[in-house]
C-alpha atoms as a PDB file:
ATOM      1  CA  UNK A   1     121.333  77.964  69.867  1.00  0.00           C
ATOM      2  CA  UNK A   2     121.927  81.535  70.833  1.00  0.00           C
ATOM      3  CA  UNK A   3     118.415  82.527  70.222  1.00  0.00           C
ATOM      4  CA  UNK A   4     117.072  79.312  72.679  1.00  0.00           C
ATOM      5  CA  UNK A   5     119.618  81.204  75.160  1.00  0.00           C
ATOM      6  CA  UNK A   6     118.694  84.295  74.562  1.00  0.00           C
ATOM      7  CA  UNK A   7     114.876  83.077  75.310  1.00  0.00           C
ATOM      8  CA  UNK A   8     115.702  81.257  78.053  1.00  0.00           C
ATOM      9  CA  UNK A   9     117.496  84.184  79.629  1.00  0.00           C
ATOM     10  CA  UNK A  10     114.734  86.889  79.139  1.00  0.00           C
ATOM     11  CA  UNK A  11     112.030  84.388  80.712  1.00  0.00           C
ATOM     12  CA  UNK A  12     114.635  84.281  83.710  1.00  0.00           C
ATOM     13  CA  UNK A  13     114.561  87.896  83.698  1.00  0.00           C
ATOM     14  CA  UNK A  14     110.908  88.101  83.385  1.00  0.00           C
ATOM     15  CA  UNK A  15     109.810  85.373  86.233  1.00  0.00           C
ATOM     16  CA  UNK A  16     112.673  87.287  88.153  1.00  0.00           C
ATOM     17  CA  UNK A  17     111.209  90.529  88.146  1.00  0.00           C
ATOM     18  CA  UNK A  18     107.617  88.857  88.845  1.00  0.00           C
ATOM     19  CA  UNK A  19     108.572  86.719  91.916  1.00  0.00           C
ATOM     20  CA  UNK A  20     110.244  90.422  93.039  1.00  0.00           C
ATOM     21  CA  UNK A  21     107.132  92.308  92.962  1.00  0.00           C
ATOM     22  CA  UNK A  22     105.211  89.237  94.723  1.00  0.00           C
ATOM     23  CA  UNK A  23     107.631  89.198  97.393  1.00  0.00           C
ATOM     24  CA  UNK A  24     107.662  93.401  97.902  1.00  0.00           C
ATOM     25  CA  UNK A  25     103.631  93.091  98.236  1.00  0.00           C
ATOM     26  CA  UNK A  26     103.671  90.122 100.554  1.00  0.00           C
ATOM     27  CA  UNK A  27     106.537  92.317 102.667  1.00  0.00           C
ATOM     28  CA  UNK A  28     104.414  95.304 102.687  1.00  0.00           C
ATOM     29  CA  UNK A  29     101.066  93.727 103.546  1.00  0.00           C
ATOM     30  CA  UNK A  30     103.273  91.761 106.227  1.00  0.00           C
ATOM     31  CA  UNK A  31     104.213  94.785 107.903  1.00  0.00           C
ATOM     32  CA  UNK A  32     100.879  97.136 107.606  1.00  0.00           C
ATOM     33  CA  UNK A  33      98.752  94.666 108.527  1.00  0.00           C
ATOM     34  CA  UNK A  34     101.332  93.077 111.230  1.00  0.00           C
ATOM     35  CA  UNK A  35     101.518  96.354 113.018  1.00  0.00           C
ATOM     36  CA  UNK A  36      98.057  97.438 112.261  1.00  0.00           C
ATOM     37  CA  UNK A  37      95.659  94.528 112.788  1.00  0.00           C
ATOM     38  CA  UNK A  38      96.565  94.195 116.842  1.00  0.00           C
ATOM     39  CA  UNK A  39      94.908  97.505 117.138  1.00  0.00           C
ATOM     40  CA  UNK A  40      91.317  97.060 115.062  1.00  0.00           C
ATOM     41  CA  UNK A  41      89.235  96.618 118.576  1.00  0.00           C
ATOM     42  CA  UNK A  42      85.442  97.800 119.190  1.00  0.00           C
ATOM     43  CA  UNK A  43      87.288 100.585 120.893  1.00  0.00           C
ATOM     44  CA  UNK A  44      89.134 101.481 117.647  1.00  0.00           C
ATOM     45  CA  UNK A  45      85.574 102.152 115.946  1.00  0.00           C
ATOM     46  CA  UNK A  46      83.120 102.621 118.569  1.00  0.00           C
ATOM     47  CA  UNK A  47      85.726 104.998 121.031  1.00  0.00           C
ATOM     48  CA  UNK A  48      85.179 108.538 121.621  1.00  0.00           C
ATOM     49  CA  UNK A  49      87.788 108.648 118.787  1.00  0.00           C
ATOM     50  CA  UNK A  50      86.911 105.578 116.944  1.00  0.00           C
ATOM     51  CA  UNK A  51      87.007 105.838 113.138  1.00  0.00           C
ATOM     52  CA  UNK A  52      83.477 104.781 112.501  1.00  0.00           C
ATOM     53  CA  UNK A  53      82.532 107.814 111.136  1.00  0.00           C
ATOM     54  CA  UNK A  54      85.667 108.081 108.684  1.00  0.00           C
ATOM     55  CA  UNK A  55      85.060 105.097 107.227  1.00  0.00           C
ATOM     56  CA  UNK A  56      81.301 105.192 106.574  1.00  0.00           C
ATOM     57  CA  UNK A  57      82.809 108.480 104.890  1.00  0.00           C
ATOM     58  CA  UNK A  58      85.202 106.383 102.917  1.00  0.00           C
ATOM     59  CA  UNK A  59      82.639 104.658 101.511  1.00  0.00           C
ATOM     60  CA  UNK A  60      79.443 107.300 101.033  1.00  0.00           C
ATOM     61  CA  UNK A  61      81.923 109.988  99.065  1.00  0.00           C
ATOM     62  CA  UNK A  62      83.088 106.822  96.767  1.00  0.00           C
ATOM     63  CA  UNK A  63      79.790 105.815  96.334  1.00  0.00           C
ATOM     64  CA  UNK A  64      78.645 109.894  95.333  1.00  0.00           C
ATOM     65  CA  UNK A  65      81.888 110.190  93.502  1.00  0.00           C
ATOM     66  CA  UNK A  66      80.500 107.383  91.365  1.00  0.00           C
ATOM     67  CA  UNK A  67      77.116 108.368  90.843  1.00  0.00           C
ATOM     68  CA  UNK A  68      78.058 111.498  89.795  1.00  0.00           C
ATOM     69  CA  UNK A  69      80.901 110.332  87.253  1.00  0.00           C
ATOM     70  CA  UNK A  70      80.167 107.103  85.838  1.00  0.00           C
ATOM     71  CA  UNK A  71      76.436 108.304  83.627  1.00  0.00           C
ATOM     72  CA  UNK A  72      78.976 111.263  82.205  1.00  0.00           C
ATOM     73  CA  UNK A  73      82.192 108.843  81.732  1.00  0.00           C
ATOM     74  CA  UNK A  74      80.573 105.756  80.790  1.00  0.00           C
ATOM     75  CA  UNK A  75      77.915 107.971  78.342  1.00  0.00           C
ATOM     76  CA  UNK A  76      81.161 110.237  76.800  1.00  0.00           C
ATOM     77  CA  UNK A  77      83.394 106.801  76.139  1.00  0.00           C
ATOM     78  CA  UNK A  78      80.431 104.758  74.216  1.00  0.00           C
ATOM     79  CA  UNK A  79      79.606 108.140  72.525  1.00  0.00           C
ATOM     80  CA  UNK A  80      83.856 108.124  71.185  1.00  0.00           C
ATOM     81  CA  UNK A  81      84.091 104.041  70.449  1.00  0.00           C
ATOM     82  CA  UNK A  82      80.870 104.263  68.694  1.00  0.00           C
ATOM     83  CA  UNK A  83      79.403 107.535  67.661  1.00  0.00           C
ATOM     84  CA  UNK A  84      81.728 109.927  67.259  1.00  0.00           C
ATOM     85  CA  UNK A  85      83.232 110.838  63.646  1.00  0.00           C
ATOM     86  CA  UNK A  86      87.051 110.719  63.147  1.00  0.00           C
ATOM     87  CA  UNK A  87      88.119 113.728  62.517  1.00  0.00           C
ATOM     88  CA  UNK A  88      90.609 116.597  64.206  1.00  0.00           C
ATOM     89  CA  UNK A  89      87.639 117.552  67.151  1.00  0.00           C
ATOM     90  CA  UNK A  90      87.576 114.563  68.025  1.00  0.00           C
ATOM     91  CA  UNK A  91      91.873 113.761  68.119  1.00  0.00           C
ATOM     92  CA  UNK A  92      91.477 116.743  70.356  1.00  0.00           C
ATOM     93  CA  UNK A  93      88.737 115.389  72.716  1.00  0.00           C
ATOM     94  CA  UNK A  94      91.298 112.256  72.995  1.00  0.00           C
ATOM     95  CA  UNK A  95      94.393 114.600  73.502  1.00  0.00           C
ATOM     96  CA  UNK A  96      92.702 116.299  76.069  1.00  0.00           C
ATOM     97  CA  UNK A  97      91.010 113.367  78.396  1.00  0.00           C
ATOM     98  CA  UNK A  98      94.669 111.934  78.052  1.00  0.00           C
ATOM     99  CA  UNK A  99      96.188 115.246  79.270  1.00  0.00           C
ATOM    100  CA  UNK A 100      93.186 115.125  82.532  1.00  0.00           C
ATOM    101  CA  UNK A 101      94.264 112.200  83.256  1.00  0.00           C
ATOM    102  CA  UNK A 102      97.504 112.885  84.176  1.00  0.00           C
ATOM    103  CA  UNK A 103      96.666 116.255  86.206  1.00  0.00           C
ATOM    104  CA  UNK A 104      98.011 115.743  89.830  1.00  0.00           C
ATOM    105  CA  UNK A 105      95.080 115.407  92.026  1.00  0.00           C
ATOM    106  CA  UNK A 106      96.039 117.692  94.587  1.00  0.00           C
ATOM    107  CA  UNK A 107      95.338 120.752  91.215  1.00  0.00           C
ATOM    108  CA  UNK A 108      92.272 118.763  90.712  1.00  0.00           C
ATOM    109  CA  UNK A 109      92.107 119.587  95.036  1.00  0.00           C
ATOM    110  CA  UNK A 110      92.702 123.214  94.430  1.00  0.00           C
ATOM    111  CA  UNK A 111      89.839 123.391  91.828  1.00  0.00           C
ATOM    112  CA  UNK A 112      87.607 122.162  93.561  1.00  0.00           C
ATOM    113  CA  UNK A 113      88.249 124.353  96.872  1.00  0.00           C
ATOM    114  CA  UNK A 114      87.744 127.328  94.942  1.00  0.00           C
ATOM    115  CA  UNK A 115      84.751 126.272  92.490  1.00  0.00           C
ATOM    116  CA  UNK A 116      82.744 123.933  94.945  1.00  0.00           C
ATOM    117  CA  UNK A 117      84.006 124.932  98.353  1.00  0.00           C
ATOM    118  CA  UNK A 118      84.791 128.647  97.764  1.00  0.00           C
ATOM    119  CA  UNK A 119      82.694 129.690  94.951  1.00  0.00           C
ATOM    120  CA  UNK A 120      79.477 127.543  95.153  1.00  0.00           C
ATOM    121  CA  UNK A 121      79.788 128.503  99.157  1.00  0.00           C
ATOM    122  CA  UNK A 122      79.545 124.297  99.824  1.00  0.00           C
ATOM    123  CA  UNK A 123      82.388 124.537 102.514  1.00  0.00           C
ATOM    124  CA  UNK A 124      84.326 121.844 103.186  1.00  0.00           C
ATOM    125  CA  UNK A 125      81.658 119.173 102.897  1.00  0.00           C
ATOM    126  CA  UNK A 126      80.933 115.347 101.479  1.00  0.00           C
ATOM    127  CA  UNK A 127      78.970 116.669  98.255  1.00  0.00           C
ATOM    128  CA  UNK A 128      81.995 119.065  97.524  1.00  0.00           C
ATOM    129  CA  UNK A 129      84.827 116.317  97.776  1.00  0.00           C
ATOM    130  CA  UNK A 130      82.783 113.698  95.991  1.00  0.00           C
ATOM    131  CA  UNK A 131      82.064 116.038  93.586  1.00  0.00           C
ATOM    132  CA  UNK A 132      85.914 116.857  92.988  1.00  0.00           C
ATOM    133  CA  UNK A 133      86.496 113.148  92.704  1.00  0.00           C
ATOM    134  CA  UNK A 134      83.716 112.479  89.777  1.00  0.00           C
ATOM    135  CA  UNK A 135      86.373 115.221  88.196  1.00  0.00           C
ATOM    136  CA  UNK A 136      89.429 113.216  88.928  1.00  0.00           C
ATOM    137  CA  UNK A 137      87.795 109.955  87.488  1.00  0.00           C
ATOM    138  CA  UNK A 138      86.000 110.917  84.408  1.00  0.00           C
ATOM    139  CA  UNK A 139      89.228 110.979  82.294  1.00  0.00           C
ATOM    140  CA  UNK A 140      90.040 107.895  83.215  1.00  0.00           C
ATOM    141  CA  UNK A 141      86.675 106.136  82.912  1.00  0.00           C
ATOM    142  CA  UNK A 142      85.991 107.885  79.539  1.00  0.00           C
ATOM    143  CA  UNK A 143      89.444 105.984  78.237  1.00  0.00           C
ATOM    144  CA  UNK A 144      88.318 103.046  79.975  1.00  0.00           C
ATOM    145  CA  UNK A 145      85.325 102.713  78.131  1.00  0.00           C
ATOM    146  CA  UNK A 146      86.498 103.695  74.855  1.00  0.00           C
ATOM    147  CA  UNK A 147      89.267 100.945  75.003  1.00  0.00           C
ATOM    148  CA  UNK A 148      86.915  98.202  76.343  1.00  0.00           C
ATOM    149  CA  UNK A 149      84.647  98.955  73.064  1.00  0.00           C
ATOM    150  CA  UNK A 150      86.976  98.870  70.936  1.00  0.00           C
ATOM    151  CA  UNK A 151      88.401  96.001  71.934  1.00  0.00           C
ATOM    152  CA  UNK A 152      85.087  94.063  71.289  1.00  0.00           C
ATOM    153  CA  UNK A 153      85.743  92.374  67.571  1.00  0.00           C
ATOM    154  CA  UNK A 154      84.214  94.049  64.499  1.00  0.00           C
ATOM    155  CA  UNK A 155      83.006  90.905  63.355  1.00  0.00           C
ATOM    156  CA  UNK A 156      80.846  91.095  66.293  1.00  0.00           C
ATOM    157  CA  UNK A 157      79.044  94.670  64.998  1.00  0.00           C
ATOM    158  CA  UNK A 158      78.766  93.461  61.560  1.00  0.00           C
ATOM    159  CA  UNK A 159      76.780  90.163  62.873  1.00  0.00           C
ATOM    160  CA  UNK A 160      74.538  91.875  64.771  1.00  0.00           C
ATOM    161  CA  UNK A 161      73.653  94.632  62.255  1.00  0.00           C
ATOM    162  CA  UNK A 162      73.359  91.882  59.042  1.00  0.00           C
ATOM    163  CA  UNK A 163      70.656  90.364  60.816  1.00  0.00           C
ATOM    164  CA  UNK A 164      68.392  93.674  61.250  1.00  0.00           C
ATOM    165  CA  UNK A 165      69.436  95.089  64.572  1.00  0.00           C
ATOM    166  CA  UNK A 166      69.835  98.763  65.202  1.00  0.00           C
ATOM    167  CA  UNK A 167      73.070 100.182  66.231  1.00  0.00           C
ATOM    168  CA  UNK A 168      71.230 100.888  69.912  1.00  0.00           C
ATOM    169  CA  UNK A 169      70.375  97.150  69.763  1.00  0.00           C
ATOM    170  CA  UNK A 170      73.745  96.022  69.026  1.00  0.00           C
ATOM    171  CA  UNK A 171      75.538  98.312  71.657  1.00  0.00           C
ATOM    172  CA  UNK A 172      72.977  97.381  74.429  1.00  0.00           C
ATOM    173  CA  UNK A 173      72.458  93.508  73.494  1.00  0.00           C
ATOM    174  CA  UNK A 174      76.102  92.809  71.894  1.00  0.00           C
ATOM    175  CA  UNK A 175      78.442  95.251  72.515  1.00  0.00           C
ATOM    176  CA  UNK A 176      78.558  96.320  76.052  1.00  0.00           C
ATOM    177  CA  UNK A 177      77.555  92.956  77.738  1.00  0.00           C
ATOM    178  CA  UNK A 178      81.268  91.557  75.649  1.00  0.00           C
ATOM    179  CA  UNK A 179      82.949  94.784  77.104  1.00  0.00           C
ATOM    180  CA  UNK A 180      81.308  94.559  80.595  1.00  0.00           C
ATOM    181  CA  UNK A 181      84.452  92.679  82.052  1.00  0.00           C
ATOM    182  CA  UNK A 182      87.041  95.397  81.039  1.00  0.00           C
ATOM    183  CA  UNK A 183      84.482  98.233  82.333  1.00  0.00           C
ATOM    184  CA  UNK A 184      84.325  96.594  85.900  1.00  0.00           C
ATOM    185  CA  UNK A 185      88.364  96.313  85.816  1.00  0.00           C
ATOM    186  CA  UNK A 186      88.618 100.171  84.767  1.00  0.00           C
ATOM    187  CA  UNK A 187      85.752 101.201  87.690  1.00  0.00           C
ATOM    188  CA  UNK A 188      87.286  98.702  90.198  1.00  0.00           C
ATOM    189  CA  UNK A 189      90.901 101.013  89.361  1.00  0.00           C
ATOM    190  CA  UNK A 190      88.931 104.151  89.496  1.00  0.00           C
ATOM    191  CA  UNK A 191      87.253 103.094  92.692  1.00  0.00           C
ATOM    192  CA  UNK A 192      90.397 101.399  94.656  1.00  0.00           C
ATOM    193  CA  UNK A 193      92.048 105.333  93.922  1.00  0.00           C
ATOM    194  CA  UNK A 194      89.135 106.896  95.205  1.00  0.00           C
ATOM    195  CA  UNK A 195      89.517 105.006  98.349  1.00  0.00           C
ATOM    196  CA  UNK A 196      92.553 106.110  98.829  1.00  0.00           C
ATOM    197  CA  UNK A 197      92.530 109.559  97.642  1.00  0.00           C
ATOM    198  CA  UNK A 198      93.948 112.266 100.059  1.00  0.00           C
ATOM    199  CA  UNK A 199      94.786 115.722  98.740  1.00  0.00           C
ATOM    200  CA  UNK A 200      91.881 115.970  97.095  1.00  0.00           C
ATOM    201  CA  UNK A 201      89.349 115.772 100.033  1.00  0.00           C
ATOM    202  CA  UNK A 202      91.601 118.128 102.493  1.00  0.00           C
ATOM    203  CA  UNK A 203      90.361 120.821 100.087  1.00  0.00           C
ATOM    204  CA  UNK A 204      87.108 119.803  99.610  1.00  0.00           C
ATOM    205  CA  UNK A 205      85.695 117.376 101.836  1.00  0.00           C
ATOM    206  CA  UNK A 206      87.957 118.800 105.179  1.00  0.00           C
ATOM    207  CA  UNK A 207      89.219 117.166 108.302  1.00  0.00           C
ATOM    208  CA  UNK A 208      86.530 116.817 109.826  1.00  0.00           C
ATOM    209  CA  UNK A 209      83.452 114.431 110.992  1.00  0.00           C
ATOM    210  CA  UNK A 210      79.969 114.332 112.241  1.00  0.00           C
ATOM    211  CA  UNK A 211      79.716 112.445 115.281  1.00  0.00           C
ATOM    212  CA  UNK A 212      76.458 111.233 114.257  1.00  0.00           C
ATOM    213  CA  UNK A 213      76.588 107.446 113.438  1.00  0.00           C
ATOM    214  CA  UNK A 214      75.924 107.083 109.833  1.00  0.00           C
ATOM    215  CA  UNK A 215      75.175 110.604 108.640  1.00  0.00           C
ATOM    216  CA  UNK A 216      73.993 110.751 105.494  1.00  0.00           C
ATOM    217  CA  UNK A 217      74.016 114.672 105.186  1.00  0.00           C
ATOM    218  CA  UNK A 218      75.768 115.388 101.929  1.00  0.00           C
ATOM    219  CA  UNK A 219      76.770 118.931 103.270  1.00  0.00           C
ATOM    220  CA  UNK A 220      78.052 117.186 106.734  1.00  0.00           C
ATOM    221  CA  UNK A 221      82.058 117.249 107.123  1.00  0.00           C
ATOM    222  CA  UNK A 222      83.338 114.165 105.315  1.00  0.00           C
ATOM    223  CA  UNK A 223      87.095 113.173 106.344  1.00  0.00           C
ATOM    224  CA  UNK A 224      87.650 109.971 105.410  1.00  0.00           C
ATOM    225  CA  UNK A 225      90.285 107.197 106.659  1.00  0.00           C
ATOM    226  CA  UNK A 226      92.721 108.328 104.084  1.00  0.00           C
ATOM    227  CA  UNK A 227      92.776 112.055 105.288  1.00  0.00           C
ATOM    228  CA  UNK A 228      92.515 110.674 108.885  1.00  0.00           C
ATOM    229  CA  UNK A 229      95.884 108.550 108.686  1.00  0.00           C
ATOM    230  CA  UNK A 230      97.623 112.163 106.766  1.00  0.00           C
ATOM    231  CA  UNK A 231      95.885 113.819 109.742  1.00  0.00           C
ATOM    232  CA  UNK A 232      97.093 111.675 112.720  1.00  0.00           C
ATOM    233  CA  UNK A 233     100.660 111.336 111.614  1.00  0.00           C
ATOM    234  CA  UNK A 234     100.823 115.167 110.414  1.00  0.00           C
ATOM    235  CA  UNK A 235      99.268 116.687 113.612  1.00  0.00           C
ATOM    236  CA  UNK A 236      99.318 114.340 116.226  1.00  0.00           C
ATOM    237  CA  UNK A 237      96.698 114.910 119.389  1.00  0.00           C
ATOM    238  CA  UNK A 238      98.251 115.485 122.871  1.00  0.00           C
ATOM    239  CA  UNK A 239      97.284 112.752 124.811  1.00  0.00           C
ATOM    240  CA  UNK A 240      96.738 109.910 122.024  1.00  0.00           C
ATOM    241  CA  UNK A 241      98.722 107.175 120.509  1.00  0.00           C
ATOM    242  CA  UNK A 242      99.345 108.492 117.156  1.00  0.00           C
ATOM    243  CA  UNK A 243     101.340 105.774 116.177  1.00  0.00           C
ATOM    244  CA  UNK A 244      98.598 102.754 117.287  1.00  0.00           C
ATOM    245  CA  UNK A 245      96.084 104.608 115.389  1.00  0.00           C
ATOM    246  CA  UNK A 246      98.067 105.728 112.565  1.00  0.00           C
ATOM    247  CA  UNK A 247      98.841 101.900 112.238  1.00  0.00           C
ATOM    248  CA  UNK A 248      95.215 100.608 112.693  1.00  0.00           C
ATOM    249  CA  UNK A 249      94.036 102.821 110.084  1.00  0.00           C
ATOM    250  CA  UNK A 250      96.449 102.096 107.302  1.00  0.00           C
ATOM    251  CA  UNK A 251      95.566  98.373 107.719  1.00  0.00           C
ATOM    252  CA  UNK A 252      92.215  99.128 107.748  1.00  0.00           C
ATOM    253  CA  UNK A 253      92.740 100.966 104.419  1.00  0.00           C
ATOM    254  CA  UNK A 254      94.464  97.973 102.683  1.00  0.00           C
ATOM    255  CA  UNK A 255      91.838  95.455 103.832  1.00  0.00           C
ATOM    256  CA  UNK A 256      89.313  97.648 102.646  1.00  0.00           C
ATOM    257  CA  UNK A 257      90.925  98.001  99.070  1.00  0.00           C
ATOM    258  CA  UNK A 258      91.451  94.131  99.028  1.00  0.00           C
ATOM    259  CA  UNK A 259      87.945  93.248 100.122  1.00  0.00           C
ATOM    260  CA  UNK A 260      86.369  95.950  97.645  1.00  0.00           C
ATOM    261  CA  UNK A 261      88.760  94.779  94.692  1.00  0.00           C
ATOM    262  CA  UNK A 262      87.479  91.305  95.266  1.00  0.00           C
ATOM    263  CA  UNK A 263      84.002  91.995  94.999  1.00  0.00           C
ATOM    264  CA  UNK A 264      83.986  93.113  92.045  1.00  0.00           C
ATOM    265  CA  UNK A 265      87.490  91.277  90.323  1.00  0.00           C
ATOM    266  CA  UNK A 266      85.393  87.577  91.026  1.00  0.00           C
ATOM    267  CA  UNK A 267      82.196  89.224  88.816  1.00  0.00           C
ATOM    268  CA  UNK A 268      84.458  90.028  85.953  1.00  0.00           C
ATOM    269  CA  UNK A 269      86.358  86.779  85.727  1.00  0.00           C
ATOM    270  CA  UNK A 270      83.217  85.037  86.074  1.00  0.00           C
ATOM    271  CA  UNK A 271      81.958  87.419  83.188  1.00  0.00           C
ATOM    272  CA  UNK A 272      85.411  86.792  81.222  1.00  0.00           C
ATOM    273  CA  UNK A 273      85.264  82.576  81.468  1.00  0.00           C
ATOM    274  CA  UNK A 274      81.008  82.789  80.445  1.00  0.00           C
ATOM    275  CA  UNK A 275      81.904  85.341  77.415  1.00  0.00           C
ATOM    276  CA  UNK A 276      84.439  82.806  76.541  1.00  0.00           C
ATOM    277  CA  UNK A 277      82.177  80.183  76.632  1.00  0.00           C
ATOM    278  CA  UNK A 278      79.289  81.887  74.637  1.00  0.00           C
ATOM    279  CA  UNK A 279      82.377  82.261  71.852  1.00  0.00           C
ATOM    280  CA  UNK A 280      83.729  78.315  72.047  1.00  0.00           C
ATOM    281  CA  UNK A 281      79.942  77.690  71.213  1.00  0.00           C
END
């Protein structure tokens, strides 16, 4: 009897604790977006100091951030799940891709204003704060990776192998297309903090941006929505409504991280329910 109690007390606890995180995100998307969606007009983008450009940065630095990182974190993670020997070298290689990824970004900031901005004379530009980024998320992605491959049963290596396929065969054909769900969840996490990512880009990418629509210059000025919001609410422009834009721009910034978690959340559950299938069969 006590232990039926003492069940039915810690799933209290847990659904408690679960219906009090629901409710603190559907309060605080309730009051960005409230306050924040009035003000997303064609005059809030398209205005002499519309956002356009800051988003289109938003979303050209996350897409050079990832270019640059996932090859070298996706390549160094199936190289550690797969390849790489256990021994001490590689306990340290662990040790220290755990110890990057918990690095504040704003060091990971200073870095890369004096290698990419000071240094490699970049300035403050797009290629420098993407650049800085690809830093901030290898660590992660290389974990990512690792743990998605291992997590793929041994039985399914040993299957593949017995009937004559090489081990390039049975990553490529068996191996990563099992793991592919957990690699979109860790990119979609790398991604959605990329997105949001301040301190970083005010020391690499700047507060600044072009005024030409779309500009695909990787050594342009590349503030993004993020830095704009810090910007707007830290140094406020005579003349403007700081607040109304300040507001517009945050709930901007959470439908964008919604929308962009979506896209690629519905791919990997419709990867997880097929890979399930394949294994029923």
């Amino acid at each position: 009897m006590k232990a039926h109690q003492a069940d039915r007390f810690a799933t209290i606890m847990l659904w408690i604790g679960a219906l009090a995180i629901v409710a603190i995100l559907i309060a605080f998307l309730t009051l960005i977006l409230g306050r924040g969606l009035p003000h997303l007009t064609s005059e809030f983008f398209n205005g002499p100091d519309g956002v356009r450009g800051q988003l289109f940065n938003s979303f050209y630095i996350l897409f050079l951030s990832l270019v640059l990182s996932l090859p070298v974190g996706l390549g160094a993670g199936i190289y550690m799940a797969e390849y790489a020997p256990k021994n001490k070298f590689t306990d340290l290689i662990r040790l220290s891709t755990e110890s990057l990824a918990s690095v504040p970004s704003i060091v990971f900031g200073l870095f890369g204003m004096i290698v990419f901005v000071n240094m490699f004379g970049l300035g403050f530009t797009i290629l420098g704060g993407s650049a800085t980024l690809a830093l901030l998320n290898l660590p992660i992605l290389v974990r990512v990776t690792e743990e998605s491959l291992r997590a793929v049963p041994r039985s399914y290596r040993e299957a593949s192998l017995a009937l004559g396929a090489t081990m390039w065969q049975t990553l490529r054909k068996v191996i990563l297309p099992t793991a592919l769900p957990g690699l979109i969840t860790g990119i979609t996490l790398v991604a959605g903090r990329a997105l949001g990512e301040t301190a970083i880009l005010i020391f690499t990418a700047g507060m600044n941006v072009s005024r030409i629509p779309f500009d695909v210059n990787p050594l342009a000025a590349g503030e993004t929505l993020a830095v704009h919001l810090f910007a707007v609410k830290s140094n406020p422009l005579p003349g403007t409504n700081a607040d109304q834009i300040a507001d517009g721009t945050a709930a901007l910034l959470i439908i964008m991280v919604i929308v962009f978690n979506i896209c690629l959340t519905l791919p990997s559950r419709w990867l997880q329910r097929r890979q399930l299938g394949r294994n029923k069969v």
